[in-house]
Protein backbone atom coordinates (compact mmCIF):
# COMPACT_ATOMS: atom_id res chain seq x y z
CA UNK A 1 79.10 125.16 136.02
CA UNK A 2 81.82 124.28 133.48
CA UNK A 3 80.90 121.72 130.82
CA UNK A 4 83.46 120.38 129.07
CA UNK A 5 82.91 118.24 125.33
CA UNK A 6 84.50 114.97 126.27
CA UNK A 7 85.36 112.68 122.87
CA UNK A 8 84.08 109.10 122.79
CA UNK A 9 87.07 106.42 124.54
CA UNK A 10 87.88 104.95 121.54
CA UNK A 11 88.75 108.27 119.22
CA UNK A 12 91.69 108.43 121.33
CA UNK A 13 92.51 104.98 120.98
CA UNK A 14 91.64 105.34 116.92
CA UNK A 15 94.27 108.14 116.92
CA UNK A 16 96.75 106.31 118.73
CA UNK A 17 96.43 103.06 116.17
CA UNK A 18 96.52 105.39 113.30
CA UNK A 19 99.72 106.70 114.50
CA UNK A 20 101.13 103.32 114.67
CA UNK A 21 99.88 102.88 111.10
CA UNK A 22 101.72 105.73 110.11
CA UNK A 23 105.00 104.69 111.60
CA UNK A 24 104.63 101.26 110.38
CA UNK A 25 104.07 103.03 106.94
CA UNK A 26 107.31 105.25 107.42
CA UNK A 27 109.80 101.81 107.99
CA UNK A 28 108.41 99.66 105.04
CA UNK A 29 108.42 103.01 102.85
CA UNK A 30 112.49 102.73 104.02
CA UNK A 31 112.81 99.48 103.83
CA UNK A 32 112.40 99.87 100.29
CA UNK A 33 114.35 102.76 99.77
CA UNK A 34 117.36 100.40 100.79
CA UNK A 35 119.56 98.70 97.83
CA UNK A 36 118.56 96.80 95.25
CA UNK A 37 115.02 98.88 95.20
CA UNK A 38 112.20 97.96 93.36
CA UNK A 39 110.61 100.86 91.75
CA UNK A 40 107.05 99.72 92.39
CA UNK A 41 107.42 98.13 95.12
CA UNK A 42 108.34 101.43 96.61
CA UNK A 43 105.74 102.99 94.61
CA UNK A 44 103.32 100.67 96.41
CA UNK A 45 104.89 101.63 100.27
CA UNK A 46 105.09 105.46 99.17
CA UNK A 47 100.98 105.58 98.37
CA UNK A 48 100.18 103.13 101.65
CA UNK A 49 102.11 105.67 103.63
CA UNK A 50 100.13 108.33 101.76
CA UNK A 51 97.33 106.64 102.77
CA UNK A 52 98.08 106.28 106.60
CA UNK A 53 99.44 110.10 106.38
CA UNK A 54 95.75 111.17 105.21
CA UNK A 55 94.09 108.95 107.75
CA UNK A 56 96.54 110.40 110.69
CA UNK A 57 95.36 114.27 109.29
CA UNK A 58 91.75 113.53 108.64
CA UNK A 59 91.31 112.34 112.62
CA UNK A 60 93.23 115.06 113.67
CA UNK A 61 90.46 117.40 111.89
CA UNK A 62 87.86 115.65 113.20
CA UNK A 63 89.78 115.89 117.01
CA UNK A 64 90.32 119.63 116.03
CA UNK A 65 93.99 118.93 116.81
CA UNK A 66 96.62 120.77 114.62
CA UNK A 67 98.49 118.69 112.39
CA UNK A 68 102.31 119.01 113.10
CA UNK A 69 103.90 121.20 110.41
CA UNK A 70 105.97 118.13 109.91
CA UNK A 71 103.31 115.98 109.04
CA UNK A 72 101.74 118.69 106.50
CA UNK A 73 105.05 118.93 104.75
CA UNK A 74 105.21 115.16 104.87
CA UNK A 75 101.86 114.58 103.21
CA UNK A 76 102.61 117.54 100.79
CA UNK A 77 105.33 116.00 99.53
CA UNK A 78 103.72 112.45 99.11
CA UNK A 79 100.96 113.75 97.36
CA UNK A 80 103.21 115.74 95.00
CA UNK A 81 105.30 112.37 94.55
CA UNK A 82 102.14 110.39 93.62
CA UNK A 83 101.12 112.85 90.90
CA UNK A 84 104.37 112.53 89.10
């Protein structure tokens, strides 16, 4: 007999909205990178997609799904941009 941990239906549907979160994040974060920028307003887009990045990684621990190297070096780098 083979018994196999099955995940509530809506973690995979959390993921998959978190993931559009994050993308969403990504486009208004360049958005504001774009001429004439606003200093805080990308300040503001750069710690909401900080904030979706976290919320992508922290469901993917509790999944125990890897997080794409991409991603890690994403949220490294957003974490080391808030703190300056």
């Amino acid at each position: 007999m083979v018994v196999r941990f099955m995940h509530p239906p809506e973690q995979p549907l959390r993921l998959t909205q978190l993931a559009a979160a994050l993308r969403q994040a990504r486009t208004v974060v360049q958005s504001r990178r774009t001429p004439p920028a606003a200093k805080a307003e990308l300040a503001v887009a750069r710690a909401a997609l900080l904030d979706a990045a976290e919320a992508y990684v922290a469901e993917l621990h509790l999944l125990r799904m890897p997080v794409p190297p991409r991603l890690r070096d994403e949220l490294r780098l957003l974490r080391s941009c808030r703190n300056d």
